[in-house]
PDB file of N, CA and C in Angstrom:
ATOM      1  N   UNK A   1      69.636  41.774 112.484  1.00  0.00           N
ATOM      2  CA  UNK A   1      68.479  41.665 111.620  1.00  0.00           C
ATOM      3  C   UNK A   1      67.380  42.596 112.114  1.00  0.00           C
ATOM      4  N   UNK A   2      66.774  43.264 111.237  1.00  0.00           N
ATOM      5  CA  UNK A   2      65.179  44.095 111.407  1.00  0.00           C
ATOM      6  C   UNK A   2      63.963  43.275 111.252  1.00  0.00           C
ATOM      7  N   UNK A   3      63.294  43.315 112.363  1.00  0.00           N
ATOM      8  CA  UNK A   3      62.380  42.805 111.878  1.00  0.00           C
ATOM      9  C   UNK A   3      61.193  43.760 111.689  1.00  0.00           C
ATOM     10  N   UNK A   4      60.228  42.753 110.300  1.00  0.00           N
ATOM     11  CA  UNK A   4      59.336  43.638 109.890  1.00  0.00           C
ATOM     12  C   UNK A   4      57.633  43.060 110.513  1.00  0.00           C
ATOM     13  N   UNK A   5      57.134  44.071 111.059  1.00  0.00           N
ATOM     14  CA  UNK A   5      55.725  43.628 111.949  1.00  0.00           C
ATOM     15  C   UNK A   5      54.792  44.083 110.656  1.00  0.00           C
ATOM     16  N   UNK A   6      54.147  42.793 110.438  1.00  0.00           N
ATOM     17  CA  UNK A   6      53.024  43.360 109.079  1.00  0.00           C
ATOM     18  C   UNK A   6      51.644  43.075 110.433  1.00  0.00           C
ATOM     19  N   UNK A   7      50.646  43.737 110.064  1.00  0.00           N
ATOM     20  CA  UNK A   7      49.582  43.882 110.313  1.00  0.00           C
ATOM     21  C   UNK A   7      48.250  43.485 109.239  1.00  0.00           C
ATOM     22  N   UNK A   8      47.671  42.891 109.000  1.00  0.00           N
ATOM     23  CA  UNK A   8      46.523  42.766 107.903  1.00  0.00           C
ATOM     24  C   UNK A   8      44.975  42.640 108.303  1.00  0.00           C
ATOM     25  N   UNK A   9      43.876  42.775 107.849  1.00  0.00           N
ATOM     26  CA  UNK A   9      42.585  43.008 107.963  1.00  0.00           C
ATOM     27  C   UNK A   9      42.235  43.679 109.306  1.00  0.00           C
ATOM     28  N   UNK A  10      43.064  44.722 109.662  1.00  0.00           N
ATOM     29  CA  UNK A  10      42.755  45.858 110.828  1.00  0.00           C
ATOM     30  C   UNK A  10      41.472  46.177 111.383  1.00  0.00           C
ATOM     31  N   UNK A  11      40.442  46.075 110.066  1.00  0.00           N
ATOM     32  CA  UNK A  11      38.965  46.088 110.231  1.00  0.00           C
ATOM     33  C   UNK A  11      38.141  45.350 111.090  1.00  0.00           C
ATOM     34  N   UNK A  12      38.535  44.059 110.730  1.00  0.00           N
ATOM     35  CA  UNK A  12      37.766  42.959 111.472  1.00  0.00           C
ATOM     36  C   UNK A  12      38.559  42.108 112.121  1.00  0.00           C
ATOM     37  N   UNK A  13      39.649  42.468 112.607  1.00  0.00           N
ATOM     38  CA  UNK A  13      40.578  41.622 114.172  1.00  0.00           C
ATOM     39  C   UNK A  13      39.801  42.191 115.449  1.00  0.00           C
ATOM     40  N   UNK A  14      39.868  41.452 116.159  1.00  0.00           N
ATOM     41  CA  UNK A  14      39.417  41.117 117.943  1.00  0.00           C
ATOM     42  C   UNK A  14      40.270  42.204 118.491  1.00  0.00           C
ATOM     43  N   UNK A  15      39.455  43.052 119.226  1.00  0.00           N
ATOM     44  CA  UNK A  15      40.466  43.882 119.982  1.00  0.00           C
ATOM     45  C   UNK A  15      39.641  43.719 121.102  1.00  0.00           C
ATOM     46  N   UNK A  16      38.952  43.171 121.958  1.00  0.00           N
ATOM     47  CA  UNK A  16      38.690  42.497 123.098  1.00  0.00           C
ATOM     48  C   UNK A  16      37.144  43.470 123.164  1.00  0.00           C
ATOM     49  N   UNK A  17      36.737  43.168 124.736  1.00  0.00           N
ATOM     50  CA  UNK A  17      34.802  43.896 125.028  1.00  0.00           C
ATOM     51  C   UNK A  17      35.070  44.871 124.686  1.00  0.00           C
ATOM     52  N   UNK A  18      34.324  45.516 125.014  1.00  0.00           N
ATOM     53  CA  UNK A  18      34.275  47.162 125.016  1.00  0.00           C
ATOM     54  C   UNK A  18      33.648  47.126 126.291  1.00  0.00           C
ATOM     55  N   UNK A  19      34.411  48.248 126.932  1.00  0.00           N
ATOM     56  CA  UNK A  19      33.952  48.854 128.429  1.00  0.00           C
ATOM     57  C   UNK A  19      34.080  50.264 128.655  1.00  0.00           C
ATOM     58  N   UNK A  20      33.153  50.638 129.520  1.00  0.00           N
ATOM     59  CA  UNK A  20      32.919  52.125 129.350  1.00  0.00           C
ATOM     60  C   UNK A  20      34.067  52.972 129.386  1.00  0.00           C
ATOM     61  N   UNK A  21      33.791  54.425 128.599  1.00  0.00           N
ATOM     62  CA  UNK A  21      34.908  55.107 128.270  1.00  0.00           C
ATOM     63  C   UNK A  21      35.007  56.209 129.145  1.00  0.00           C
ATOM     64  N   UNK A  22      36.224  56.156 129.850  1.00  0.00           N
ATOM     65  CA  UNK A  22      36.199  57.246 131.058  1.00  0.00           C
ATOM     66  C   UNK A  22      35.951  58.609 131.033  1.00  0.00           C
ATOM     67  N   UNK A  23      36.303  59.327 129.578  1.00  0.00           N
ATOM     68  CA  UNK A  23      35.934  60.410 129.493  1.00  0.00           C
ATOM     69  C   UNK A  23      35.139  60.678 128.847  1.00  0.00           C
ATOM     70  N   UNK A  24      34.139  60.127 128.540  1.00  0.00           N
ATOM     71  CA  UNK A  24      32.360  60.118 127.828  1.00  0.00           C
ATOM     72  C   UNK A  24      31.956  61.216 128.745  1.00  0.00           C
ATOM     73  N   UNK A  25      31.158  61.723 127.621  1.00  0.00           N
ATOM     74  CA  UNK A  25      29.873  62.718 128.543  1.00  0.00           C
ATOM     75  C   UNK A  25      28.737  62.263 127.670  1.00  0.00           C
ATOM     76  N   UNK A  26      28.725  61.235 127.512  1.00  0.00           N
ATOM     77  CA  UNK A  26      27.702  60.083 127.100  1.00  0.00           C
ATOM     78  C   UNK A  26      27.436  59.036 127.890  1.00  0.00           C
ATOM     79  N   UNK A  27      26.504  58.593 128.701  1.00  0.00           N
ATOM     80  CA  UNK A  27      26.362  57.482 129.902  1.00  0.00           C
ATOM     81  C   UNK A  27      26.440  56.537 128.845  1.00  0.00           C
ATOM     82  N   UNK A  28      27.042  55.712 129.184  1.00  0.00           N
ATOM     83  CA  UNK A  28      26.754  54.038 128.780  1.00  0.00           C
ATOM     84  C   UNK A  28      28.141  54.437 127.480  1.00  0.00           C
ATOM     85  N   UNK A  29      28.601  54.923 126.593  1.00  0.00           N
ATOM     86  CA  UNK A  29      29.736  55.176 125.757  1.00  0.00           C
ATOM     87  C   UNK A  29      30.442  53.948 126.403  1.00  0.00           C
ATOM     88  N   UNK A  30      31.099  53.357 125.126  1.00  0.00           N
ATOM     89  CA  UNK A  30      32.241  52.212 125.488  1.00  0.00           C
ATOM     90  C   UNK A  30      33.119  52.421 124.301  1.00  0.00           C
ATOM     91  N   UNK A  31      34.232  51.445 124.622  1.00  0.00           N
ATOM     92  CA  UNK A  31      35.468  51.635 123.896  1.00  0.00           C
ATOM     93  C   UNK A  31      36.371  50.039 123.933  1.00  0.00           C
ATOM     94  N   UNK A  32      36.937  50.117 122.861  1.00  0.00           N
ATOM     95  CA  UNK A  32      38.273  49.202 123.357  1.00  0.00           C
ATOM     96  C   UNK A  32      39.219  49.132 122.409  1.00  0.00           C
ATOM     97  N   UNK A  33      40.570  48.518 122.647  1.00  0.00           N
ATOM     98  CA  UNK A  33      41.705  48.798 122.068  1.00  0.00           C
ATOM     99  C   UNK A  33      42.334  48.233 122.262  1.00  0.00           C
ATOM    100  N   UNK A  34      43.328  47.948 121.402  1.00  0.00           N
ATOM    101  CA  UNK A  34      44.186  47.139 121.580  1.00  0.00           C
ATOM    102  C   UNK A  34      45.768  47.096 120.736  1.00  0.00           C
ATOM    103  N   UNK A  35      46.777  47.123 121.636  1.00  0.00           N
ATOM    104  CA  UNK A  35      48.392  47.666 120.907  1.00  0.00           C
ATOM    105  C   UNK A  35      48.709  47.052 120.062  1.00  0.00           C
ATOM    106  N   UNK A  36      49.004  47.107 118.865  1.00  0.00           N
ATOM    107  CA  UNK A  36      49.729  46.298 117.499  1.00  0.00           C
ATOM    108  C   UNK A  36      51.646  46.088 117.962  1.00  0.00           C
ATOM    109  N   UNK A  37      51.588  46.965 118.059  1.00  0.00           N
ATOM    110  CA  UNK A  37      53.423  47.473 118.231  1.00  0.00           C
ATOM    111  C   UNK A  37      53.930  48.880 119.307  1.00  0.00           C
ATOM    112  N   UNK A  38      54.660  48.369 119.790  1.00  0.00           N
ATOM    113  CA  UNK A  38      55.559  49.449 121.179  1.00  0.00           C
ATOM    114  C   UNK A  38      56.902  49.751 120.408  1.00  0.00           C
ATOM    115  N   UNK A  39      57.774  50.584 120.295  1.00  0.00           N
ATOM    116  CA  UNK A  39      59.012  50.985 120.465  1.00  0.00           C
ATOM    117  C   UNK A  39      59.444  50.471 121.835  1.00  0.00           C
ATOM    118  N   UNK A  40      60.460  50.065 121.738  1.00  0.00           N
ATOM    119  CA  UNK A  40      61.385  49.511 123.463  1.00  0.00           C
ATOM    120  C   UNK A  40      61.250  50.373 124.256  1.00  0.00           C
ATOM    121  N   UNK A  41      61.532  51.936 124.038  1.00  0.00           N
ATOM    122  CA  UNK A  41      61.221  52.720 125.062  1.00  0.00           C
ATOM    123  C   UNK A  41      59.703  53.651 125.151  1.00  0.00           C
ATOM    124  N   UNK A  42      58.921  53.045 124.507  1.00  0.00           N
ATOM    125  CA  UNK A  42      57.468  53.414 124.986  1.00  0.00           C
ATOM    126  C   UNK A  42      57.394  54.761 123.799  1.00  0.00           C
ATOM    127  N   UNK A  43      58.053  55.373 123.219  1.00  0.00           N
ATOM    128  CA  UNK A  43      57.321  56.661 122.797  1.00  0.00           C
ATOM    129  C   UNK A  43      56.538  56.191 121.463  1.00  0.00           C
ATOM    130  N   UNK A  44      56.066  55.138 120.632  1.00  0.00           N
ATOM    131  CA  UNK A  44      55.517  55.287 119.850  1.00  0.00           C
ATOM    132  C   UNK A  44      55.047  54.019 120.071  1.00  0.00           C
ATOM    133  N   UNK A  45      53.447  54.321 119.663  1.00  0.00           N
ATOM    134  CA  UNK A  45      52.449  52.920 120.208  1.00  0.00           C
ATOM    135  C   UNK A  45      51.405  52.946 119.118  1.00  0.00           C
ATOM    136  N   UNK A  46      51.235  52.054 118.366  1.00  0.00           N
ATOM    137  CA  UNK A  46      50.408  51.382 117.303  1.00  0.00           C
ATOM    138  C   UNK A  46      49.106  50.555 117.405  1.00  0.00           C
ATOM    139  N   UNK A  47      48.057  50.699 116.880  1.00  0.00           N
ATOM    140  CA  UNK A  47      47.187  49.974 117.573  1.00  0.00           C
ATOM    141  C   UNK A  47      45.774  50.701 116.959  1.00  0.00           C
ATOM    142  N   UNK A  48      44.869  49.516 117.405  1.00  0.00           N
ATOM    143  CA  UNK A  48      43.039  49.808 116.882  1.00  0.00           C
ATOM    144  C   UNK A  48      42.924  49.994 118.260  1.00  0.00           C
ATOM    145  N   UNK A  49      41.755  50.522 117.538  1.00  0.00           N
ATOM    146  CA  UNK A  49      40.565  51.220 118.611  1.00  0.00           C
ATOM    147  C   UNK A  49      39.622  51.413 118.218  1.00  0.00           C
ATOM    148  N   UNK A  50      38.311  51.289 119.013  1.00  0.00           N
ATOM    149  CA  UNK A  50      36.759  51.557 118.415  1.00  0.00           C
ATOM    150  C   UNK A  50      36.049  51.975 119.868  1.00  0.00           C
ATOM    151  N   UNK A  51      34.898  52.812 119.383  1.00  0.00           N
ATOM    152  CA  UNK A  51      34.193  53.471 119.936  1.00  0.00           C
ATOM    153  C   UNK A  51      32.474  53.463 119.846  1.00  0.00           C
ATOM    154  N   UNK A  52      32.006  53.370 120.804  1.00  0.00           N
ATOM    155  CA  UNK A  52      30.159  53.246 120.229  1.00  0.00           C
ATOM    156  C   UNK A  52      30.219  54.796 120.154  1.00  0.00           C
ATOM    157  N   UNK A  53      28.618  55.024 119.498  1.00  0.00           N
ATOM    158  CA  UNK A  53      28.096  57.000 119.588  1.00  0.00           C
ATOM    159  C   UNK A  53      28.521  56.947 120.643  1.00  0.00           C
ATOM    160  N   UNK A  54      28.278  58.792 120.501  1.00  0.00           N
ATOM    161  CA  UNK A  54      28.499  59.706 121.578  1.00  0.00           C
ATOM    162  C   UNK A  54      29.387  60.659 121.942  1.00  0.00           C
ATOM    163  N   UNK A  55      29.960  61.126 122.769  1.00  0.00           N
ATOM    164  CA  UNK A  55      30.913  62.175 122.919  1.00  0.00           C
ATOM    165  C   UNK A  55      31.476  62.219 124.187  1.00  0.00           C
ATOM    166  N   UNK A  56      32.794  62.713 124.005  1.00  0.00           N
ATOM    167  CA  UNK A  56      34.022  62.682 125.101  1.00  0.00           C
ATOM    168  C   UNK A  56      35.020  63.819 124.874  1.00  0.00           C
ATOM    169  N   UNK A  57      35.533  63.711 125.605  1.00  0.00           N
ATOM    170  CA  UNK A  57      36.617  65.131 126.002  1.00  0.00           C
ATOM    171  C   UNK A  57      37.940  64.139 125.403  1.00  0.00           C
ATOM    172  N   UNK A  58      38.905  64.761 124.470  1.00  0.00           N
ATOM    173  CA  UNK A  58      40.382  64.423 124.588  1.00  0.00           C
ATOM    174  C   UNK A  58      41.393  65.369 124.689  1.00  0.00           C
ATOM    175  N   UNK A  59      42.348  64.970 125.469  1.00  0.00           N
ATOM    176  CA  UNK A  59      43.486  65.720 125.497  1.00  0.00           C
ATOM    177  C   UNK A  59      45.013  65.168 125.334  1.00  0.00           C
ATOM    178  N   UNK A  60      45.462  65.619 124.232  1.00  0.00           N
ATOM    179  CA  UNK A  60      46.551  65.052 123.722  1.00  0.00           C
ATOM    180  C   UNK A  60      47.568  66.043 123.968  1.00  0.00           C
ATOM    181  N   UNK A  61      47.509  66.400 125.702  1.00  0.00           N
ATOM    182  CA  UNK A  61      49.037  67.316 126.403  1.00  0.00           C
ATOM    183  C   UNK A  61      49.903  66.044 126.373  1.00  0.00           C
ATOM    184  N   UNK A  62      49.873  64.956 126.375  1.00  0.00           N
ATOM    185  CA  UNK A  62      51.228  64.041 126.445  1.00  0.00           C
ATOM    186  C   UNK A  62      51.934  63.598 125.481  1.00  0.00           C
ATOM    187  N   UNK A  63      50.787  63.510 124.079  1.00  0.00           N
ATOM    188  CA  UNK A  63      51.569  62.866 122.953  1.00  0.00           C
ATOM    189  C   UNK A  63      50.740  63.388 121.907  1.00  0.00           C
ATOM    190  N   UNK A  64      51.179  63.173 120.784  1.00  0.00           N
ATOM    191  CA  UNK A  64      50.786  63.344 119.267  1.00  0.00           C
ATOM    192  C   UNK A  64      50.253  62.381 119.045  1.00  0.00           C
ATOM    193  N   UNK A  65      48.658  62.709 118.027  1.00  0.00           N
ATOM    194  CA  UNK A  65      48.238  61.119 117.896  1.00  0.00           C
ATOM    195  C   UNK A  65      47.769  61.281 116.336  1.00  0.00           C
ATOM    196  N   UNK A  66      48.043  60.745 115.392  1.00  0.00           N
ATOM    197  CA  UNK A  66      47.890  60.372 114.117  1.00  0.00           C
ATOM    198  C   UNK A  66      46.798  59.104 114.347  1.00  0.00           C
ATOM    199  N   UNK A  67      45.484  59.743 113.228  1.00  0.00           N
ATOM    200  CA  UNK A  67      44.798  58.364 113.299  1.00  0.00           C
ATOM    201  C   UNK A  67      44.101  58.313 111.883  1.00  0.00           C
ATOM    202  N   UNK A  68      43.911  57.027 111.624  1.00  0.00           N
ATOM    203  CA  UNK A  68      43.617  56.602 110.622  1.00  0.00           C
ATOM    204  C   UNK A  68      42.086  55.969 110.730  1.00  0.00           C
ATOM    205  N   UNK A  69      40.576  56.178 109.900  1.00  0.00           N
ATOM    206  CA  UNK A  69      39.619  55.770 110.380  1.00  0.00           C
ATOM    207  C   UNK A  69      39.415  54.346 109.251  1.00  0.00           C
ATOM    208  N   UNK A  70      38.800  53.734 110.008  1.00  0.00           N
ATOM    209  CA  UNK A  70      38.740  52.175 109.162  1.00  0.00           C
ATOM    210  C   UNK A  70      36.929  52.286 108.762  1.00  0.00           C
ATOM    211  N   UNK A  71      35.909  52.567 109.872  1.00  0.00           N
ATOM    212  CA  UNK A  71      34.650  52.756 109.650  1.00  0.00           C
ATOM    213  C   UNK A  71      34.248  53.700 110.605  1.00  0.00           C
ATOM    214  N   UNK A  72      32.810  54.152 110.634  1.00  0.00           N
ATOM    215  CA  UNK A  72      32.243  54.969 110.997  1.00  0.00           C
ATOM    216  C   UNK A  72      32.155  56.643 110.794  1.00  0.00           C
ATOM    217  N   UNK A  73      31.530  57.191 111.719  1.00  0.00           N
ATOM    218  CA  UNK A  73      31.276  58.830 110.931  1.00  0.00           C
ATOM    219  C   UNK A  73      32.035  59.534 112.970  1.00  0.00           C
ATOM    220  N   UNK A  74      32.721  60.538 112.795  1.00  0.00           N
ATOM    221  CA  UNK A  74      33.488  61.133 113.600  1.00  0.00           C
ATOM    222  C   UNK A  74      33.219  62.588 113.268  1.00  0.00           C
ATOM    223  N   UNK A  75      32.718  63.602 114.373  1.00  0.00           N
ATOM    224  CA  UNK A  75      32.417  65.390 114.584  1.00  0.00           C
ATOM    225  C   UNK A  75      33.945  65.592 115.122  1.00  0.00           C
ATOM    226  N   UNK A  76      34.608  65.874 114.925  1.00  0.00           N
ATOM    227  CA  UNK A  76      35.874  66.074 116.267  1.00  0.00           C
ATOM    228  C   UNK A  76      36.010  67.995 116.013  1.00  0.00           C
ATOM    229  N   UNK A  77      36.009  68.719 117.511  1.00  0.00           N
ATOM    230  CA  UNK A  77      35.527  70.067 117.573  1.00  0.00           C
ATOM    231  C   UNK A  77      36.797  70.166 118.633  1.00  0.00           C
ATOM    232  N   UNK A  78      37.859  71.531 118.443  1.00  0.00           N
ATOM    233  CA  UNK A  78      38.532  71.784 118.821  1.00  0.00           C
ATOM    234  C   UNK A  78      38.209  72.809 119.704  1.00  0.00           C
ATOM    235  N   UNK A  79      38.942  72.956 121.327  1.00  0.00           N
ATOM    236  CA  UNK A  79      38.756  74.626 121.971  1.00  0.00           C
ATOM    237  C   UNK A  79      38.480  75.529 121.435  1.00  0.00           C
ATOM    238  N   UNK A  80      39.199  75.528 119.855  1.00  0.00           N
ATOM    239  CA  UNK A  80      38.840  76.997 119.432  1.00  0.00           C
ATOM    240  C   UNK A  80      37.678  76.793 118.580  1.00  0.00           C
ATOM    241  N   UNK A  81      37.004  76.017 118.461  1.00  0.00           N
ATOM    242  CA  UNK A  81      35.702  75.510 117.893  1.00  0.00           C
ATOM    243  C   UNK A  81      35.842  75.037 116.189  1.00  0.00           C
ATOM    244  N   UNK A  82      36.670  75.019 115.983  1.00  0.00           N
ATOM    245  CA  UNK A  82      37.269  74.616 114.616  1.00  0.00           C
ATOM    246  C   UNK A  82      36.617  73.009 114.365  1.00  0.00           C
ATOM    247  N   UNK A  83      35.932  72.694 113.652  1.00  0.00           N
ATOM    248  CA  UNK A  83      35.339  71.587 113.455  1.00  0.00           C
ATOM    249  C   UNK A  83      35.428  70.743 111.942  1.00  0.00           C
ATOM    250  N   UNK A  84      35.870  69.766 112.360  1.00  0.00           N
ATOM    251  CA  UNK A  84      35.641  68.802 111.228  1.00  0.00           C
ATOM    252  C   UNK A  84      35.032  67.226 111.089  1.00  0.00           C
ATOM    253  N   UNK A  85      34.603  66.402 110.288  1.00  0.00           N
ATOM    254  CA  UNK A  85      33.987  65.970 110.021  1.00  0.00           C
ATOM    255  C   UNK A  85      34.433  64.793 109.068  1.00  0.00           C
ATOM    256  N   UNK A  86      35.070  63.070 109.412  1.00  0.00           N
ATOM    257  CA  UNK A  86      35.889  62.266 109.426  1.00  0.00           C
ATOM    258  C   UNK A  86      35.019  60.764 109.175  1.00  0.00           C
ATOM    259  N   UNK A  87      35.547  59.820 108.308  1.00  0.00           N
ATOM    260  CA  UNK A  87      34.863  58.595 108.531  1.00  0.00           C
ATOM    261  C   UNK A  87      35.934  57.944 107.902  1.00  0.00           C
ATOM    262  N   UNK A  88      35.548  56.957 106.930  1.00  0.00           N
ATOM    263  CA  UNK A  88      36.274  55.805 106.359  1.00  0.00           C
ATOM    264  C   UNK A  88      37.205  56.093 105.341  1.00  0.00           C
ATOM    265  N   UNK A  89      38.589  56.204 105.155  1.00  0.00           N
ATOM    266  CA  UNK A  89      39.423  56.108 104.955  1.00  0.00           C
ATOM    267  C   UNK A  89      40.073  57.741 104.911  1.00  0.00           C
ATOM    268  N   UNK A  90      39.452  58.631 105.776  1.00  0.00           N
ATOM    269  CA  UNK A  90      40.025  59.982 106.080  1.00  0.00           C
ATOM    270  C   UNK A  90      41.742  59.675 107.379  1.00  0.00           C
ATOM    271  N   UNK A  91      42.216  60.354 107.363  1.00  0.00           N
ATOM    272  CA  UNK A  91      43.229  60.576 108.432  1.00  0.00           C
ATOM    273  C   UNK A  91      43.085  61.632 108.879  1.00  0.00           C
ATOM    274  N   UNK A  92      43.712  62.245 109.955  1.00  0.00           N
ATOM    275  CA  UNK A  92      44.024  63.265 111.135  1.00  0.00           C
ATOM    276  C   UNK A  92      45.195  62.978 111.932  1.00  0.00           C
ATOM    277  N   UNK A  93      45.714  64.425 111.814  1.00  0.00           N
ATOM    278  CA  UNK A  93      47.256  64.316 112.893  1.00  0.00           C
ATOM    279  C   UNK A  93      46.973  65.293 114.182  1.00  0.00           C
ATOM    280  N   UNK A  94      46.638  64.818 115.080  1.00  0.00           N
ATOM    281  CA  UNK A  94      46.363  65.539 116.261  1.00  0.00           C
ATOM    282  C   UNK A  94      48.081  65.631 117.138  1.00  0.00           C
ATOM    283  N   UNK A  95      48.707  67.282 116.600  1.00  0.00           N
ATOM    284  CA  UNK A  95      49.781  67.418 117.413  1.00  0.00           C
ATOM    285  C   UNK A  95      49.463  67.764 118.892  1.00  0.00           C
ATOM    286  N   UNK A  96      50.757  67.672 119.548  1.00  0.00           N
ATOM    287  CA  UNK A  96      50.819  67.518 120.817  1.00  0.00           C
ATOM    288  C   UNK A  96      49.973  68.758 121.269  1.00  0.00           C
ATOM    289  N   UNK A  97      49.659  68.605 122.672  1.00  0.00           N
ATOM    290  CA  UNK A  97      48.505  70.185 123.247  1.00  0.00           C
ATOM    291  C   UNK A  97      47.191  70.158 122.462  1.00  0.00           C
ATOM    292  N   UNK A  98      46.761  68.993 121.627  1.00  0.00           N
ATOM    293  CA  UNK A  98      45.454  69.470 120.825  1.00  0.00           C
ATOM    294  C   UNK A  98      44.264  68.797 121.898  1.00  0.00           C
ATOM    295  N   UNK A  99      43.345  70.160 122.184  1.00  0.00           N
ATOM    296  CA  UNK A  99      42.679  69.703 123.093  1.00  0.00           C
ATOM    297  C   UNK A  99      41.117  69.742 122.901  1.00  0.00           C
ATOM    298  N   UNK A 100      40.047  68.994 122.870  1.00  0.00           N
ATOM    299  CA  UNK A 100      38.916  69.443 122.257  1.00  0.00           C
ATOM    300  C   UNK A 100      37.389  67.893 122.774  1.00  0.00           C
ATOM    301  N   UNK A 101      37.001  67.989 121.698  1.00  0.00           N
ATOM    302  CA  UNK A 101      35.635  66.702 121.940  1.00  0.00           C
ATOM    303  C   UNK A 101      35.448  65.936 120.549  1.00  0.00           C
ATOM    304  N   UNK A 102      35.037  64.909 120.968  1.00  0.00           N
ATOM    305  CA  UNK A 102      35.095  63.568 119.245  1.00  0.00           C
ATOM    306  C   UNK A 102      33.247  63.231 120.137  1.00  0.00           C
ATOM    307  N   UNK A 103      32.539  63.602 118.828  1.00  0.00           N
ATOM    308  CA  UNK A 103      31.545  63.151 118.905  1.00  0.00           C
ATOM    309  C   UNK A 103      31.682  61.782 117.354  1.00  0.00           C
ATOM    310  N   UNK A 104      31.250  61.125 118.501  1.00  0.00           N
ATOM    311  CA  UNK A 104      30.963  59.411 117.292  1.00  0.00           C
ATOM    312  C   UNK A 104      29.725  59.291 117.476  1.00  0.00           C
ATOM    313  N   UNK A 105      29.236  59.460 115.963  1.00  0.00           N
ATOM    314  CA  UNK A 105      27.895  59.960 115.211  1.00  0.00           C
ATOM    315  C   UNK A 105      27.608  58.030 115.087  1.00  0.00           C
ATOM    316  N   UNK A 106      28.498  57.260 114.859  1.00  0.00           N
ATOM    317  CA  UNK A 106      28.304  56.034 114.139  1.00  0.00           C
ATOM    318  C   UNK A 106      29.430  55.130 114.958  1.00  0.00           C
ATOM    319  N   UNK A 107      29.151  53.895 115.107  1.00  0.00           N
ATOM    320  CA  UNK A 107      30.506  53.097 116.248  1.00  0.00           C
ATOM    321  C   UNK A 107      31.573  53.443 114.960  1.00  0.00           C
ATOM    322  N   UNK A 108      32.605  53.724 115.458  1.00  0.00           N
ATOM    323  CA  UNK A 108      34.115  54.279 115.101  1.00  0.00           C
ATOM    324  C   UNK A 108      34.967  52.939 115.182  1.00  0.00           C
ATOM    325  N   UNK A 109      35.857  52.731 114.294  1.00  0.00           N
ATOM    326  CA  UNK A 109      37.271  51.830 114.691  1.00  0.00           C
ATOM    327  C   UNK A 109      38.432  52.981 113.560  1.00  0.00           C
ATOM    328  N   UNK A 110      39.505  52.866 114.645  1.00  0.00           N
ATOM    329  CA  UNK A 110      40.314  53.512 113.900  1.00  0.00           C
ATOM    330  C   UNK A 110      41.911  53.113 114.064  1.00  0.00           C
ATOM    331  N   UNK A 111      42.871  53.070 113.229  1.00  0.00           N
ATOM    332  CA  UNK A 111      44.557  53.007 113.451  1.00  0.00           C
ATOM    333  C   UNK A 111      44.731  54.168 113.918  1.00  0.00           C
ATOM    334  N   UNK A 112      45.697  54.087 115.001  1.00  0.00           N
ATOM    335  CA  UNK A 112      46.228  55.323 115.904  1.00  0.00           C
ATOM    336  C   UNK A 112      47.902  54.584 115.840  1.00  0.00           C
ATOM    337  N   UNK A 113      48.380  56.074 116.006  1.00  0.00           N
ATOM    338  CA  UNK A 113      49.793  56.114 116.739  1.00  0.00           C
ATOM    339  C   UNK A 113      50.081  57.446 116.745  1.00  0.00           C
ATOM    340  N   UNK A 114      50.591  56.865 118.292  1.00  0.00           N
ATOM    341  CA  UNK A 114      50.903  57.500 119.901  1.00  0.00           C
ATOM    342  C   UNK A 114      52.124  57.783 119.724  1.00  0.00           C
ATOM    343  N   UNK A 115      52.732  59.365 119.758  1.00  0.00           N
ATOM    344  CA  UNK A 115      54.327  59.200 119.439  1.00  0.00           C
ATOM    345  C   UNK A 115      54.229  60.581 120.810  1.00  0.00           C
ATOM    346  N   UNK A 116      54.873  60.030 121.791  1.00  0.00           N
ATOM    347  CA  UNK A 116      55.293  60.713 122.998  1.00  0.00           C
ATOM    348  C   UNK A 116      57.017  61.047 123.282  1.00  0.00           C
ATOM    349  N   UNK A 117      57.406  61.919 123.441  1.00  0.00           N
ATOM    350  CA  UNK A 117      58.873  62.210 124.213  1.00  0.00           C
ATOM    351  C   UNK A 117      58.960  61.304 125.339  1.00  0.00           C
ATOM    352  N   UNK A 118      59.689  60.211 125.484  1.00  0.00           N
ATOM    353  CA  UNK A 118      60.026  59.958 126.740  1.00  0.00           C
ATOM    354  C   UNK A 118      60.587  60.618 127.326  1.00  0.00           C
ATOM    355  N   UNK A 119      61.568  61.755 127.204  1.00  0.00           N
ATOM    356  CA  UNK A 119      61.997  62.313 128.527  1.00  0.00           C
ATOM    357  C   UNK A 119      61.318  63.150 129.130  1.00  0.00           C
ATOM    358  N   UNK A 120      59.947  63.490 128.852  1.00  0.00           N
ATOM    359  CA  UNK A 120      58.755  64.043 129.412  1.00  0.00           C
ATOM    360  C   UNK A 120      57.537  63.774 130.067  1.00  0.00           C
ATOM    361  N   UNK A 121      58.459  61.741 129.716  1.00  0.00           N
ATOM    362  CA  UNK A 121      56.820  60.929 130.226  1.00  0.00           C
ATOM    363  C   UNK A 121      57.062  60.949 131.721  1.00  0.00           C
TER     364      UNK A 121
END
């Protein structure tokens, strides 16, 4: 048998405090998150996340991250300075090596999934 994992009101479920976000270049920036669904062997991970303002460095050398925004307003500016401009019900597929800064103009919650090679983790 398959089983099927439904998820509903993504918006307003508990995904625990928020505690500061390690790669802020915003003092005081917090975050939190929390996994919906794993694959058995780890390469694809499902899950909310939210963010207060501010800005941080990401680097997605390990995995591909597809995200989906539920609320708020998102700057996200790539190395090569390529910039765009994201809120409530926009998506983004950040392939693997995409490396750059997410300024959160407005607290952020968003659906993500994490799809990594395990034989590279």
């Amino acid at each position: 048998m398959i089983d099927l994992s439904v998820f509903t009101a993504l918006a307003g479920i508990d995904i625990g405090a928020l505690a500061d976000k390690p790669t802020s270049l915003t003092p005081g920036q917090q975050e939190a998150a929390t996994s919906l669904w794993e694959s058995p062997d780890g390469a694809l991970d499902i899950g909310v996340w939210e963010c207060s303002p501010g800005s941080f460095t990401a680097d997605r050398s390990a995995a591909a991250e597809f995200c989906y925004f539920l609320q708020g307003k998102i700057v996200m500016t790539h190395l090569d300075g390529t910039r765009r401009t994201l809120g409530p019900g926009d998506a983004i597929m950040l392939p693997r090596g995409w490396k750059g800064t997410w300024k959160i103009v407005e607290h952020t919650r968003k659906i993500y999934v994490f799809l990594t090679d395990p034989a590279q983790s």
